[in-house]
PDB file of N, CA and C in Angstrom:
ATOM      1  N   UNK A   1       5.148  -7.630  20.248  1.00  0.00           N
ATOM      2  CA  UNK A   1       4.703  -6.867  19.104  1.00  0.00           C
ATOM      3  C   UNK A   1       3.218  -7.130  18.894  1.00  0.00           C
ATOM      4  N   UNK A   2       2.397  -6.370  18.880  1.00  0.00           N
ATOM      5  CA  UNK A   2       0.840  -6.493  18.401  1.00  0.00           C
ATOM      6  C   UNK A   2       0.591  -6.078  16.760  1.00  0.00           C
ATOM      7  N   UNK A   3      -0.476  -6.533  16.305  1.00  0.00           N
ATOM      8  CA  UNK A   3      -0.682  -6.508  15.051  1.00  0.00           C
ATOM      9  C   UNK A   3      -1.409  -5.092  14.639  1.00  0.00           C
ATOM     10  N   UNK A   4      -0.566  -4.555  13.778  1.00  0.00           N
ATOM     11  CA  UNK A   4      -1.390  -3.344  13.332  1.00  0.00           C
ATOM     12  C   UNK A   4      -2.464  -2.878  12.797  1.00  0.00           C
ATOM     13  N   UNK A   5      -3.380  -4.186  12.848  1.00  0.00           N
ATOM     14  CA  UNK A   5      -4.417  -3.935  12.098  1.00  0.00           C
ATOM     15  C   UNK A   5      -6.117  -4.245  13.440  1.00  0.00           C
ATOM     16  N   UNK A   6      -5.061  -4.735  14.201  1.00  0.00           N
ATOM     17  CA  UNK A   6      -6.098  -5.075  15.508  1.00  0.00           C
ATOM     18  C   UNK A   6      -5.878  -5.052  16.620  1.00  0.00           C
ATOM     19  N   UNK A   7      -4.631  -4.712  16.347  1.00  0.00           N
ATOM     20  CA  UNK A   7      -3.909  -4.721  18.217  1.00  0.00           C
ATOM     21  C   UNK A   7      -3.529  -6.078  18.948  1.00  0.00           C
ATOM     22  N   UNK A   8      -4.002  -7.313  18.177  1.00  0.00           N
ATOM     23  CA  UNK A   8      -3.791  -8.473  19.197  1.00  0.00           C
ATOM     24  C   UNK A   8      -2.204  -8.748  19.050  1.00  0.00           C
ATOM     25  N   UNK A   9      -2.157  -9.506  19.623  1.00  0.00           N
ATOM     26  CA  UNK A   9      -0.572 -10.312  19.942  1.00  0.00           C
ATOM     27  C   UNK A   9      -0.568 -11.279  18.272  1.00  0.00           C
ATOM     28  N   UNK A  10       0.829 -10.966  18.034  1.00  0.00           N
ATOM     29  CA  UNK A  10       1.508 -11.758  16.710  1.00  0.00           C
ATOM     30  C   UNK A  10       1.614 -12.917  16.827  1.00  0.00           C
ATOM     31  N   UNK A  11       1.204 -13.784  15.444  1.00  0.00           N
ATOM     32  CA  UNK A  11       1.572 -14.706  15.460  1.00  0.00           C
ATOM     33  C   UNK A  11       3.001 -15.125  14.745  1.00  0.00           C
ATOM     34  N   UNK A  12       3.797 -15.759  15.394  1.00  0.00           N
ATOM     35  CA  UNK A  12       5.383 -15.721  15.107  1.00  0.00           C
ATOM     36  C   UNK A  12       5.164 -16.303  13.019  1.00  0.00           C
ATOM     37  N   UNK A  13       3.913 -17.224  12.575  1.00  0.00           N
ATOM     38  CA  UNK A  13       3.991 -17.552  11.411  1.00  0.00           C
ATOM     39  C   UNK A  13       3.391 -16.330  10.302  1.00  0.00           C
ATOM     40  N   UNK A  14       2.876 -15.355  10.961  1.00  0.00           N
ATOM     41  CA  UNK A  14       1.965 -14.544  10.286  1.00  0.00           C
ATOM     42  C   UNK A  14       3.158 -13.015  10.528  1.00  0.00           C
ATOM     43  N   UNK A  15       3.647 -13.230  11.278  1.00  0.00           N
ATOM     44  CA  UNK A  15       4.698 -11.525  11.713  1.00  0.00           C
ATOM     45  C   UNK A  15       4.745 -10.857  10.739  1.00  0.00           C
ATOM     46  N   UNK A  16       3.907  -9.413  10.850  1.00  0.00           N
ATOM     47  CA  UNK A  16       3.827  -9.019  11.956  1.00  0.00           C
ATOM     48  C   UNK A  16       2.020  -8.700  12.568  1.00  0.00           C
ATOM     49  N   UNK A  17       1.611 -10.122  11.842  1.00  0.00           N
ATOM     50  CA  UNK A  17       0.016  -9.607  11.820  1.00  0.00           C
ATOM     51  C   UNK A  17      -0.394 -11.403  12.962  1.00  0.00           C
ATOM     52  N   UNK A  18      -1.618 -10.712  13.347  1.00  0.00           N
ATOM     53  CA  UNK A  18      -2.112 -12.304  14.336  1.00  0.00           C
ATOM     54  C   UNK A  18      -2.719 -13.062  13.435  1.00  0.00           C
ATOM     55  N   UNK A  19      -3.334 -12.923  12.565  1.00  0.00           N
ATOM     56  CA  UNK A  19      -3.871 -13.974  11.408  1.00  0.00           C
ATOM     57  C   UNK A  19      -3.969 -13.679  10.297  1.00  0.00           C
ATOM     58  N   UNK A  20      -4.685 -15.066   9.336  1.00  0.00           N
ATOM     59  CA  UNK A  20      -4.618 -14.833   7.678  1.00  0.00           C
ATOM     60  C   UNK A  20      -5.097 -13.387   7.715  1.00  0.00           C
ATOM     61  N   UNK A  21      -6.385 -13.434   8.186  1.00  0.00           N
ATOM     62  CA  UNK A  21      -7.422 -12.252   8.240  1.00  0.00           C
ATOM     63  C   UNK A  21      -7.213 -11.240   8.294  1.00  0.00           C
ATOM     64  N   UNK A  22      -6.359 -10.312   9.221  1.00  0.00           N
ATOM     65  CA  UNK A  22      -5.335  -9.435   9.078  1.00  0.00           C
ATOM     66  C   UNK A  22      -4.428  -9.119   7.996  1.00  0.00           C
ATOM     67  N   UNK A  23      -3.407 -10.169   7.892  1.00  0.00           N
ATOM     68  CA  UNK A  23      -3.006 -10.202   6.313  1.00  0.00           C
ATOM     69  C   UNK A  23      -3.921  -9.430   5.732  1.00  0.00           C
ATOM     70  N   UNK A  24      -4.821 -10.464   5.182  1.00  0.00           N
ATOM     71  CA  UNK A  24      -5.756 -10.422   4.067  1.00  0.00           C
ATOM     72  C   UNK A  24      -5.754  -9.055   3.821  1.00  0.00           C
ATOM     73  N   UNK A  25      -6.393  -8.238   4.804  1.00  0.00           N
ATOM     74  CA  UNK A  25      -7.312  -7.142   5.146  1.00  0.00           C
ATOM     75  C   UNK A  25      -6.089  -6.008   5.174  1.00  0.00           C
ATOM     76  N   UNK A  26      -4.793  -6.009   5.128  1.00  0.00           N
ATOM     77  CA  UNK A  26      -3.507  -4.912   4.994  1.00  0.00           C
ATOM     78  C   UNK A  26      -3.620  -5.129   3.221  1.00  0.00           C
ATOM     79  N   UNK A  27      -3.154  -6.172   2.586  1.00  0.00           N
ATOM     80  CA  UNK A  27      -2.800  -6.129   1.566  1.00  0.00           C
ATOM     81  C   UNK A  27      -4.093  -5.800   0.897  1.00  0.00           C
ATOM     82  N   UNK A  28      -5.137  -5.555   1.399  1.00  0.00           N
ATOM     83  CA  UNK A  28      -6.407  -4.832   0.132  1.00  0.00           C
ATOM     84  C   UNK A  28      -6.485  -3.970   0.460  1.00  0.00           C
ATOM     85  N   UNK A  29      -5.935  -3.522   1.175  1.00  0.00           N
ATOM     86  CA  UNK A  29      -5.776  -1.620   1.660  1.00  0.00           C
ATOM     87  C   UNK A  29      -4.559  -1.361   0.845  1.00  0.00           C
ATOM     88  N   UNK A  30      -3.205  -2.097   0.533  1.00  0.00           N
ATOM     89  CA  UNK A  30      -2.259  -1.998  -0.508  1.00  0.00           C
ATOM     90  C   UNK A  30      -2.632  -2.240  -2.024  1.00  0.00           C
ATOM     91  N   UNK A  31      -3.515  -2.802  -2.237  1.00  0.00           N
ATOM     92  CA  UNK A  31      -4.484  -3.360  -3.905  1.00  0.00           C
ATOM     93  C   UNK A  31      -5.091  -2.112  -3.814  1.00  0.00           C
ATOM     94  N   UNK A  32      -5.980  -1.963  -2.891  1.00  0.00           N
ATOM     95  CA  UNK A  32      -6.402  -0.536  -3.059  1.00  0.00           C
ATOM     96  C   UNK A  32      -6.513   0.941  -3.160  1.00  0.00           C
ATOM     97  N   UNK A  33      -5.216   1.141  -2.976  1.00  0.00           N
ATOM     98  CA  UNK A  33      -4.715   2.332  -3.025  1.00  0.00           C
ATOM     99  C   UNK A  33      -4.361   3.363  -1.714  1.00  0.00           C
ATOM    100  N   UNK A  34      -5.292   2.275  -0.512  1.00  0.00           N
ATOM    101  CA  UNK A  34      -5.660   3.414   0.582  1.00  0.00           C
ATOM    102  C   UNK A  34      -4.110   3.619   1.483  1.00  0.00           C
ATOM    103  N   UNK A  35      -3.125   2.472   0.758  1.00  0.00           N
ATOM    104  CA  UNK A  35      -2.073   2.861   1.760  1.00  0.00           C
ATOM    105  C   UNK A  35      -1.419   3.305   0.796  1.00  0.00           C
ATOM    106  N   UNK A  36      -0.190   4.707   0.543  1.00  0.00           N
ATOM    107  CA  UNK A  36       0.088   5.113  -0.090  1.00  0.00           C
ATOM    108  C   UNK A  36       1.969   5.578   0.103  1.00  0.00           C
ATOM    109  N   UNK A  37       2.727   5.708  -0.101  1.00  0.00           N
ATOM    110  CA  UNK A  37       4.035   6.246  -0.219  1.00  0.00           C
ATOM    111  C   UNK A  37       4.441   7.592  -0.901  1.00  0.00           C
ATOM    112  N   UNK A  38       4.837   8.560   0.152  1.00  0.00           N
ATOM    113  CA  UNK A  38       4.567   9.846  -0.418  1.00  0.00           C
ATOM    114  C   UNK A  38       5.819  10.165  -1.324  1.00  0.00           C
ATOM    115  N   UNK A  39       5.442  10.702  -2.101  1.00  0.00           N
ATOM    116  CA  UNK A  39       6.617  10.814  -3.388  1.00  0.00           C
ATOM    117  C   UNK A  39       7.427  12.684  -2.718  1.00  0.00           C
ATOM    118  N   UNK A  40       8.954  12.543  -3.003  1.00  0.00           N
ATOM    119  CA  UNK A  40       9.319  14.196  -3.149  1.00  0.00           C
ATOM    120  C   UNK A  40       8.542  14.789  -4.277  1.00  0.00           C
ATOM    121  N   UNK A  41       8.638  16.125  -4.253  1.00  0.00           N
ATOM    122  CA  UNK A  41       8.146  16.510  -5.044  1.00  0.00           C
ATOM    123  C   UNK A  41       8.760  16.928  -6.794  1.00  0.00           C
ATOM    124  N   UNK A  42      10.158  16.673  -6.173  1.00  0.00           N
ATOM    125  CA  UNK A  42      10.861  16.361  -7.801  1.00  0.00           C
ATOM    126  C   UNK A  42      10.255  15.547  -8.508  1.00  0.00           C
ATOM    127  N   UNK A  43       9.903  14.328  -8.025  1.00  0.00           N
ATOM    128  CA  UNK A  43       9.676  13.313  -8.701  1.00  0.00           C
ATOM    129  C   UNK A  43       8.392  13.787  -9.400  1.00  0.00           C
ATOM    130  N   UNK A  44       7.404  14.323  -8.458  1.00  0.00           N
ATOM    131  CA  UNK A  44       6.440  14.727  -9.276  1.00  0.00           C
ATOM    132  C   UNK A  44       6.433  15.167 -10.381  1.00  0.00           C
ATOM    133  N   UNK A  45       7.488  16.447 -10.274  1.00  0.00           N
ATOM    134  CA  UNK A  45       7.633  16.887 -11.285  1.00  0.00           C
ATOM    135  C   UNK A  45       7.919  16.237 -12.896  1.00  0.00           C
ATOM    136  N   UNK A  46       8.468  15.550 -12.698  1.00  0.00           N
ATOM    137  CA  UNK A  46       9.034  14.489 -13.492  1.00  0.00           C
ATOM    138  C   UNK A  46       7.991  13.805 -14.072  1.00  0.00           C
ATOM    139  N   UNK A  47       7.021  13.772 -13.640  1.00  0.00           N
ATOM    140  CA  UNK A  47       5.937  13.136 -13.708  1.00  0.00           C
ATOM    141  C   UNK A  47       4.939  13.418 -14.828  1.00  0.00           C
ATOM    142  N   UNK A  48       4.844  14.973 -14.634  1.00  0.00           N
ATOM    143  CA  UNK A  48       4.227  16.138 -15.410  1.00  0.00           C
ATOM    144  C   UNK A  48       4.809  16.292 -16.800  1.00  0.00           C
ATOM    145  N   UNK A  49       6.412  15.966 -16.856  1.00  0.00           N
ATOM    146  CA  UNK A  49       6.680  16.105 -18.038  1.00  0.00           C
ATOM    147  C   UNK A  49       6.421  15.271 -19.296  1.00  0.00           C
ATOM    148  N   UNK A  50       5.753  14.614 -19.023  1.00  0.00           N
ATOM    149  CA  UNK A  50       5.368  13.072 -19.709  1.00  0.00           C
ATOM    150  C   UNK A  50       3.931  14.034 -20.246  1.00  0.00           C
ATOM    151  N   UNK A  51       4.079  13.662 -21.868  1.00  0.00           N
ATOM    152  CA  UNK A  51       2.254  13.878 -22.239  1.00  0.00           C
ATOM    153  C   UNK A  51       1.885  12.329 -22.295  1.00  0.00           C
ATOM    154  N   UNK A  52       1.033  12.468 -22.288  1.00  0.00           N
ATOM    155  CA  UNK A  52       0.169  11.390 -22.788  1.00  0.00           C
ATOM    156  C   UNK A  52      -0.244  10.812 -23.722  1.00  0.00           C
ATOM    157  N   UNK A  53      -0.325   9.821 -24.076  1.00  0.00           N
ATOM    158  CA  UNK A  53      -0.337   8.870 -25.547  1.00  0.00           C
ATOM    159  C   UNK A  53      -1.568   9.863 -25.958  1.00  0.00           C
ATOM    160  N   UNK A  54      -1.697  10.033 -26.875  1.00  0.00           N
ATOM    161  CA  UNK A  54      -2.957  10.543 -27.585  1.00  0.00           C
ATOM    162  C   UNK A  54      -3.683   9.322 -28.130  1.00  0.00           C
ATOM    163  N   UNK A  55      -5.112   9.922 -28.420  1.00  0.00           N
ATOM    164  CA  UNK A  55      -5.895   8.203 -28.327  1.00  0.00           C
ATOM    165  C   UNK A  55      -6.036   8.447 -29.933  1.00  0.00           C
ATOM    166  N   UNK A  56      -6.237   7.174 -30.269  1.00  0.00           N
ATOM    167  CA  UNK A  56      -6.741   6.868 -31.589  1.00  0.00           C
ATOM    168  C   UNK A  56      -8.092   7.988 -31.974  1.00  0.00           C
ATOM    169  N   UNK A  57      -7.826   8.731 -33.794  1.00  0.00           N
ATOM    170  CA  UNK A  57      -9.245   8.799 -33.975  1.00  0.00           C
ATOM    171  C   UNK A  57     -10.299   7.836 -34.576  1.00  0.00           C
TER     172      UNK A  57
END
């Protein structure tokens, strides 16, 4: 198995990444938004039906 973030060979303590560094560098792409899970679009919908708190005047 190679690591998806660099291609090298896994380390059996890090699986499925070869180092911290890797780690590191997936989970701030997950903090950051850039990896994402695509929703059906029901759900969206569902989504829409919600207003929004109205703000204080």
């Amino acid at each position: 198995m190679t690591c998806p973030i660099c291609n090298r060979e896994t380390d059996p303590k890090l699986r499925p990444f070869c180092s911290k560094r890797c780690a590191d560098i997936d989970l701030a792409k997950w903090l950051s938004g850039s990896y994402a899970i695509p929703a059906a679009p029901e759900e969206q919908a569902d989504d829409e039906q919600w207003d929004a708190p109205e703000k204080p005047h």
